[in-house]
C-alpha atoms as a PDB file:
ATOM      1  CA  UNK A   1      53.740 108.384 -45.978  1.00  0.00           C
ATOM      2  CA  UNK A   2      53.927 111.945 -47.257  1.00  0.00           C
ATOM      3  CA  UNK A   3      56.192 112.334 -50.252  1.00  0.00           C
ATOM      4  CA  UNK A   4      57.986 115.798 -51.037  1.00  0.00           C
ATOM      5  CA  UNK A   5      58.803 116.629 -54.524  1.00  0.00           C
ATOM      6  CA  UNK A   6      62.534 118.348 -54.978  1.00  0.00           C
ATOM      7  CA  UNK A   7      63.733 119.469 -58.255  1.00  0.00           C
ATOM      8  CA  UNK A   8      67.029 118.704 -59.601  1.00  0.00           C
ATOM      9  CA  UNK A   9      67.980 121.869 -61.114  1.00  0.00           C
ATOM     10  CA  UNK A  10      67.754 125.072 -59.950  1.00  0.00           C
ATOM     11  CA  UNK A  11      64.268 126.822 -61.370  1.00  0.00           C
ATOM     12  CA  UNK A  12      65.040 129.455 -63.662  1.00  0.00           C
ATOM     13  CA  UNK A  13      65.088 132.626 -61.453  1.00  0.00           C
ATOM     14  CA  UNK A  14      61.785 134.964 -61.650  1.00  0.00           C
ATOM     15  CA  UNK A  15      62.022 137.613 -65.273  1.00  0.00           C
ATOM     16  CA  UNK A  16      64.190 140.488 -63.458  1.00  0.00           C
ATOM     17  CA  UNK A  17      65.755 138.834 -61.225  1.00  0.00           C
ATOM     18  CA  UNK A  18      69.105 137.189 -62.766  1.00  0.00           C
ATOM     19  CA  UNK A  19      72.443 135.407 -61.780  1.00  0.00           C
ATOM     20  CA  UNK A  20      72.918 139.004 -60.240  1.00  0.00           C
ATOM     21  CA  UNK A  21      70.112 139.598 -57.730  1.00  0.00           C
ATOM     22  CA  UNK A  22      70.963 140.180 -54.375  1.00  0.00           C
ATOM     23  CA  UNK A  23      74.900 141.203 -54.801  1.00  0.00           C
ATOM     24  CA  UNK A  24      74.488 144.474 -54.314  1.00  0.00           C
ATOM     25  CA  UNK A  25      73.878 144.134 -50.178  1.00  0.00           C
ATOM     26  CA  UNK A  26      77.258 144.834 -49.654  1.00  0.00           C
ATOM     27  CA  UNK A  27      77.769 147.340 -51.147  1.00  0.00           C
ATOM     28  CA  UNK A  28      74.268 148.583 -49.799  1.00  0.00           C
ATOM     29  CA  UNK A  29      75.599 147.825 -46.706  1.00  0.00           C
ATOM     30  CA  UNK A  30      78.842 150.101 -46.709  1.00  0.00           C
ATOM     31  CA  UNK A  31      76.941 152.900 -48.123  1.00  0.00           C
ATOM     32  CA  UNK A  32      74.704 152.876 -44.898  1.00  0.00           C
ATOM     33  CA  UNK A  33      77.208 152.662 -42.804  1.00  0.00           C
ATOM     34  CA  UNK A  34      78.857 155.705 -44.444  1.00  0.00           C
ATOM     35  CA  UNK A  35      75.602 157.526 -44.007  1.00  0.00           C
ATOM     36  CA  UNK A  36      75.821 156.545 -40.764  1.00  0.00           C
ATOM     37  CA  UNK A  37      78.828 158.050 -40.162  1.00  0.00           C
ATOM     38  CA  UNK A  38      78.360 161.322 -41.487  1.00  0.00           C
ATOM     39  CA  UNK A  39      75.052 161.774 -39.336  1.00  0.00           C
ATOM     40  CA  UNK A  40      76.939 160.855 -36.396  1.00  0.00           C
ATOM     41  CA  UNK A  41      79.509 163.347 -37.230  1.00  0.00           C
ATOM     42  CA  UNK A  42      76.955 166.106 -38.221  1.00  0.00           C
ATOM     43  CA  UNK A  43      75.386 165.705 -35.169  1.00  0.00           C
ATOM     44  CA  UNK A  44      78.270 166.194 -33.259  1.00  0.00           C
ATOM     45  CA  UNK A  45      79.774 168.908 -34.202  1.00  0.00           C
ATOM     46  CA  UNK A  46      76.595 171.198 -34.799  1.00  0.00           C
ATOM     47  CA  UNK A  47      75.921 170.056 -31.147  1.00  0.00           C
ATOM     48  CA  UNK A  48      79.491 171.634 -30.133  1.00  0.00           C
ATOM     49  CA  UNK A  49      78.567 174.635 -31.971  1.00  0.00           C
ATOM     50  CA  UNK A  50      75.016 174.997 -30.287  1.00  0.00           C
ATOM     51  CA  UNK A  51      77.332 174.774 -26.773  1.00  0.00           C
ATOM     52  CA  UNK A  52      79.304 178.023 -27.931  1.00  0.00           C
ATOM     53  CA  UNK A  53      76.311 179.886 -28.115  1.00  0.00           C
ATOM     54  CA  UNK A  54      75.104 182.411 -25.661  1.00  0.00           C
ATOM     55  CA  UNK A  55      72.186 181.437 -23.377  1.00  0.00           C
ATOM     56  CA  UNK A  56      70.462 184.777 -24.431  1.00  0.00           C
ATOM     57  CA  UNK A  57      70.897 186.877 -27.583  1.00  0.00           C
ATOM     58  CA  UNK A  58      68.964 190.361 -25.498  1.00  0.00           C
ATOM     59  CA  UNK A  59      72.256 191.259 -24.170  1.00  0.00           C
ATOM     60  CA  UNK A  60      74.505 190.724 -27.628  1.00  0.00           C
ATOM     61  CA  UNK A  61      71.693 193.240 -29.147  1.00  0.00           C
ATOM     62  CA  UNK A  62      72.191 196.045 -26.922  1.00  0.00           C
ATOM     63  CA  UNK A  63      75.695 196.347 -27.052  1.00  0.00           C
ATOM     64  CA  UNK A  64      76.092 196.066 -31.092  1.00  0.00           C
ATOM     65  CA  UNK A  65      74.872 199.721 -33.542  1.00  0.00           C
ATOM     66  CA  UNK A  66      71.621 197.727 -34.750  1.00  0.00           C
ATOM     67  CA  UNK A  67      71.089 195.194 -37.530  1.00  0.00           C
ATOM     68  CA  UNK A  68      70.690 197.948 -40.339  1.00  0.00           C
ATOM     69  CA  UNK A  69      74.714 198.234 -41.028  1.00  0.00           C
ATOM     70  CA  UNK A  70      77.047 195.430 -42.180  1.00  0.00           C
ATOM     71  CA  UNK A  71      79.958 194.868 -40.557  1.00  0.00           C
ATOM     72  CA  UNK A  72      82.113 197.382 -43.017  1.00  0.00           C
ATOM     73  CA  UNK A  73      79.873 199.985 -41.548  1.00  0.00           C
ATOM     74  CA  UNK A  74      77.557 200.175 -44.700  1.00  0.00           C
ATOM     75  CA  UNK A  75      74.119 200.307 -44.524  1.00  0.00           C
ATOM     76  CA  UNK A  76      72.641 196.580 -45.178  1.00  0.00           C
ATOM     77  CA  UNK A  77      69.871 197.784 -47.561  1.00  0.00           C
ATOM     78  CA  UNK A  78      72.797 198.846 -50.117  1.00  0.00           C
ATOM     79  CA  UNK A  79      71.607 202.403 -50.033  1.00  0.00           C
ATOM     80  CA  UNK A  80      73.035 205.276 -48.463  1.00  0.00           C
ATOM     81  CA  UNK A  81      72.233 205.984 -44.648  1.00  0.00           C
END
C-alpha cells in the first residue's frame, strides 16, 4: 500500500508571505468593481454626448466669422486684427 505523509502543523508560510497574505482580495475586489463602475459610467455619458453632435461640422463652419476670433470678438492670436 502507498503511504502519504501529512504534517501536523501548519509549515511555516514561504519568507514574504505572512499570517496576512491573501486578505487583501476583498478589498481588491471592491476596488475593481468601482473601476468598473466608473468605466461604465464614462462610457455612457461621452456616448450621449457623441449623439448631440452634428453629423457634419462643413455646415457649422460656414455660418460662424472663422476660427481666428474668440467668442468676445477678439482676435485668438491675442494681437490686434
Amino acid at each position: 500500500m502507498a503511504q502519504v505523509a501529512v504534517p501536523v502543523q501548519n509549515p511555516t508560510p514561504p519568507p514574504g508571505q505572512g499570517e496576512e497574505f491573501g486578505k487583501a482580495s476583498p478589498v481588491a475586489l471592491v476596488v475593481i468593481l468601482a473601476l468598473a463602475l466608473a468605466t461604465i459610467l464614462l462610457i455612457r455619458g461621452m456616448n450621449k454626448r457623441i449623439r448631440r453632435l452634428p453629423a457634419s461640422f462643413e455646415a457649422a463652419g460656414k455660418d460662424q466669422k472663422g476660427d481666428k476670433e474668440k467668442a468676445g470678438g477678439e482676435p485668438a492670436n491675442g494681437g490686434t486684427a
